[in-house]
Protein backbone atom coordinates (compact mmCIF):
# COMPACT_ATOMS: atom_id res chain seq x y z
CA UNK A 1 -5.66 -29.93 9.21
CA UNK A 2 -7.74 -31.26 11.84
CA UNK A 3 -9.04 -29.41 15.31
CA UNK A 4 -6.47 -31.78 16.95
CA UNK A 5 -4.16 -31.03 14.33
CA UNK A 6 -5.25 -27.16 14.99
CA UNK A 7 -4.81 -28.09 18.47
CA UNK A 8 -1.27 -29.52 18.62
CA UNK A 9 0.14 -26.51 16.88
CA UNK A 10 -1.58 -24.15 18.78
CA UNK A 11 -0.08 -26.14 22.37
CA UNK A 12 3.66 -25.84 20.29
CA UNK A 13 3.15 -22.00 20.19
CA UNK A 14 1.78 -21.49 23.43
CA UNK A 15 5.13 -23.54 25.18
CA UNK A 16 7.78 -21.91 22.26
CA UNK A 17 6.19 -18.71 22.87
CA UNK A 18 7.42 -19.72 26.80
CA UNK A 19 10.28 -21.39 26.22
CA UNK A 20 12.02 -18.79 23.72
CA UNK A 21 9.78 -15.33 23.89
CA UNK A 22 7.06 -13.69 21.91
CA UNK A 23 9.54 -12.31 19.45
CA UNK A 24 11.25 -15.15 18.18
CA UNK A 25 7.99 -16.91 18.09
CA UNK A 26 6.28 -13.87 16.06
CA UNK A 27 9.82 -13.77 13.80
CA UNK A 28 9.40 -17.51 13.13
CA UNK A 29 6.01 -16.78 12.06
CA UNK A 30 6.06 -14.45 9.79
CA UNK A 31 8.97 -15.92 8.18
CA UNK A 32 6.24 -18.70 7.41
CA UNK A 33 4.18 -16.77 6.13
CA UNK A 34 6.30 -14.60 3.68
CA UNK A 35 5.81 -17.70 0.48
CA UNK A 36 2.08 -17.12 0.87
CA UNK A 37 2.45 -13.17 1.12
CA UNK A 38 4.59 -13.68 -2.03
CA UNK A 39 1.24 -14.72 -3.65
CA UNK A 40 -0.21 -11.51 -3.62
CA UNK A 41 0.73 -7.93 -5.46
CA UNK A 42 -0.44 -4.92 -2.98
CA UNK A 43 -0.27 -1.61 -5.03
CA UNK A 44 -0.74 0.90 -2.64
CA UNK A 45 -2.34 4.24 -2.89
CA UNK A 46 -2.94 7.36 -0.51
CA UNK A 47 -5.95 9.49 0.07
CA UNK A 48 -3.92 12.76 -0.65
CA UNK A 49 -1.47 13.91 -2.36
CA UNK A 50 0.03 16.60 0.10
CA UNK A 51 0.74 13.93 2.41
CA UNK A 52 4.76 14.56 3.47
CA UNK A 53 5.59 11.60 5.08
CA UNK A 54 4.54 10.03 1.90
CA UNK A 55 6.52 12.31 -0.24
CA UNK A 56 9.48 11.74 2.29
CA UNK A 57 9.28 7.81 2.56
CA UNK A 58 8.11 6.02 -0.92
CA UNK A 59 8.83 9.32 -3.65
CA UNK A 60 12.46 9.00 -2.31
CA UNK A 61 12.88 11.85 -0.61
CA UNK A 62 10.77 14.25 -2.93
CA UNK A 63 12.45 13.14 -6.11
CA UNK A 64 9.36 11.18 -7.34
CA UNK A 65 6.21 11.51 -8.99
CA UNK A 66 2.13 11.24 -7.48
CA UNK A 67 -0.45 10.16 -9.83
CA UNK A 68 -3.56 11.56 -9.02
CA UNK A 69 -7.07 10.64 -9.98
CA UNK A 70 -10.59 11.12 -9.93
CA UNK A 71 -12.25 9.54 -6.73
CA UNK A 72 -15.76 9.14 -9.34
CA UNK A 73 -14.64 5.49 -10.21
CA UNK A 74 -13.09 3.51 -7.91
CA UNK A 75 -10.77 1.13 -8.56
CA UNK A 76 -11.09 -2.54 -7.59
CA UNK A 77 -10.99 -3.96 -5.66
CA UNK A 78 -9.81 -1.39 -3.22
CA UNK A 79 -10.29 -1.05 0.65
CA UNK A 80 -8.93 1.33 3.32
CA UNK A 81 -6.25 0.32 5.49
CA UNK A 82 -7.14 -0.04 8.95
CA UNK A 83 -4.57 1.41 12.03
CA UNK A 84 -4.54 -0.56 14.83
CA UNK A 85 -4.05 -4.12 16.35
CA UNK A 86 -5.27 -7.25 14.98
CA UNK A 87 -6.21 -10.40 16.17
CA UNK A 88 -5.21 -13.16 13.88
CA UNK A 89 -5.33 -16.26 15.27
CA UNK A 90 -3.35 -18.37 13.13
CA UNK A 91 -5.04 -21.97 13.89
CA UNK A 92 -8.27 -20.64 12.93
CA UNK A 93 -9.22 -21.43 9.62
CA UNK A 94 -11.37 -19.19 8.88
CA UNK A 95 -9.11 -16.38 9.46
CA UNK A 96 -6.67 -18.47 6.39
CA UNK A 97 -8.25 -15.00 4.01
CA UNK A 98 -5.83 -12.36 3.61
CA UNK A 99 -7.68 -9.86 5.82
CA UNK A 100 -4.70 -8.72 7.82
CA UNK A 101 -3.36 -7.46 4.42
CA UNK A 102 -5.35 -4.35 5.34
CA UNK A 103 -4.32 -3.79 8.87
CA UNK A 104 -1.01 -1.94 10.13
CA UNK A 105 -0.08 -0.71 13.38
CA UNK A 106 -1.48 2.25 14.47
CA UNK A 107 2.31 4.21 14.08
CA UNK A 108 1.51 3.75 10.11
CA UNK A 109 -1.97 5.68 10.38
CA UNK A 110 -0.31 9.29 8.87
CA UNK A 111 -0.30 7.21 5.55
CA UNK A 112 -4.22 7.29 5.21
CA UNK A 113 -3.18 3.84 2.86
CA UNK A 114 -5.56 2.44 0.15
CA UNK A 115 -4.48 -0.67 -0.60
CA UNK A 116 -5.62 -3.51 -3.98
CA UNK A 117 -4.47 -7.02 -3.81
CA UNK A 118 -4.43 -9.43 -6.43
CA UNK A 119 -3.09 -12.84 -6.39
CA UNK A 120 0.58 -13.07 -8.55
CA UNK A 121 -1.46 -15.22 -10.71
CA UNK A 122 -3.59 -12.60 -12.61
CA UNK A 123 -1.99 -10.29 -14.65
CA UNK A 124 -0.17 -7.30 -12.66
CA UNK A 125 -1.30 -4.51 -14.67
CA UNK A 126 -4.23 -2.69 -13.34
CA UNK A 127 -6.18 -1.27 -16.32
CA UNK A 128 -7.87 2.01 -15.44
CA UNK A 129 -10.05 4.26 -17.96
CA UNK A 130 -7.38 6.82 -18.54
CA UNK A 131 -10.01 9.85 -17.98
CA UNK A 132 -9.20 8.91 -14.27
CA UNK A 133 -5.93 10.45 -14.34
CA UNK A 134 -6.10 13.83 -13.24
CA UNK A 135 -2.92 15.22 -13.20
CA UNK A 136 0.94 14.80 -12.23
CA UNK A 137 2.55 16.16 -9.52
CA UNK A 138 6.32 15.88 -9.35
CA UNK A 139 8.22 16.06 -6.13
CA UNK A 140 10.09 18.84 -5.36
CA UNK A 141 13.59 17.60 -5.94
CA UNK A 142 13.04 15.51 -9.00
CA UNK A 143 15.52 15.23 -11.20
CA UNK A 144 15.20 17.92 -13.89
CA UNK A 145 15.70 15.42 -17.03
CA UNK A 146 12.85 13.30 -15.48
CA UNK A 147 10.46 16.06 -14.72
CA UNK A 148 11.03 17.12 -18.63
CA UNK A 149 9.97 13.66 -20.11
CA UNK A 150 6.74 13.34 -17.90
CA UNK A 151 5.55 17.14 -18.91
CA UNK A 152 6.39 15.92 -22.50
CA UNK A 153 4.34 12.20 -22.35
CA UNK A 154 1.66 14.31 -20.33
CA UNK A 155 1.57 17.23 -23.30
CA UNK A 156 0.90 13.71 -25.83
CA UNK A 157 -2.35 13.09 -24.02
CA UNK A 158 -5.50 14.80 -25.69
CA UNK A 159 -6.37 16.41 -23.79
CA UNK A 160 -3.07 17.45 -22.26
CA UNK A 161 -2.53 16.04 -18.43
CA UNK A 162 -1.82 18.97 -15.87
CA UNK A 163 1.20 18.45 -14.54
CA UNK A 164 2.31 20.70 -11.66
CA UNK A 165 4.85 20.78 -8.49
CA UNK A 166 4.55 19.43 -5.32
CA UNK A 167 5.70 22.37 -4.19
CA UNK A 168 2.60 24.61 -6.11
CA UNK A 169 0.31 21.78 -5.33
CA UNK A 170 1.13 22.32 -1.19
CA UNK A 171 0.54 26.19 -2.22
CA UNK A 172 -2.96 25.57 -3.93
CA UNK A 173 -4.28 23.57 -1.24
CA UNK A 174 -2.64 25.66 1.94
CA UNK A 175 -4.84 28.65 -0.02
CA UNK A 176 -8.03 26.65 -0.05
């Protein structure tokens, strides 16, 4: 597009933005946006695994499973999420990089997010060096036939995974 391209659009926002309020304006937006987001896959990971509201929101309610791993290699590529607001201004074009993939508002910061993008091109499966897995922790209401087939695929590794509680887990580190 060019600058009066860039320009036009911008003047259309400014005088919807007006005309029908920042909401419906930031609404439209983003619903623009969502085919491009639908490029990328965003696996998510936290900094710790005692993290409640993380338990409580994306392990459904305790009855899921944490992976953990060792922080020796990372994985890539991987970059802290950043709490706050952002400034994207959306007829800039060099702001057109998916930066604002790792910003959230500041009410997300108790997720202490690490987030990997990829486009939906490449192939979804991350490949990790299997060392890296540490250990299991299942939530604390998991379902009792699911926490017996992940202590018997983790007793098939050599060497064995750990696989513990969330509930011990909360215990070992509250004792630290």
């Amino acid at each position: 597009m060019t600058n009066e391209g860039l320009a036009r659009d911008a003047r259309v926002i400014e005088v919807n933005e007006r005309r029908f309020g920042t909401d419906l304006v930031l609404d439209s937006i983003a619903r623009s946006l969502y085919p491009q987001l639908e490029t990328f896959h965003i696996y998510s990971l936290s900094k710790r695994p005692d993290n409640q509201h993380l338990w409580e929101r994306y392990a459904g309610k305790h009855t899921g499973y944490c992976l953990e791993f060792l922080n020796e290699e990372s994985f890539q590529p991987a970059f802290e999420v950043r709490y706050g607001d952002i400034a994207l201004d959306i007829t800039n074009p060099e702001q057109f990089r998916p930066f604002f993939l790792f910003y959230k508002a500041r009410l997300w910061s108790k997720e202490e997010e690490i987030r990997m993008i990829t486009h939906r091109n490449t192939n979804a499966i991350v490949v990790f060096d299997p060392r890296l897995l540490t250990r299991l922790i299942l939530g604390m209401k998991i379902a009792p036939t699911d926490a017996m087939r992940i202590r018997a695929w983790a007793s098939e590794r050599n060497p064995p995974l750990i696989v513990v509680n969330e509930t011990e887990m909360s215990a070992a580190v509250t004792n630290l």
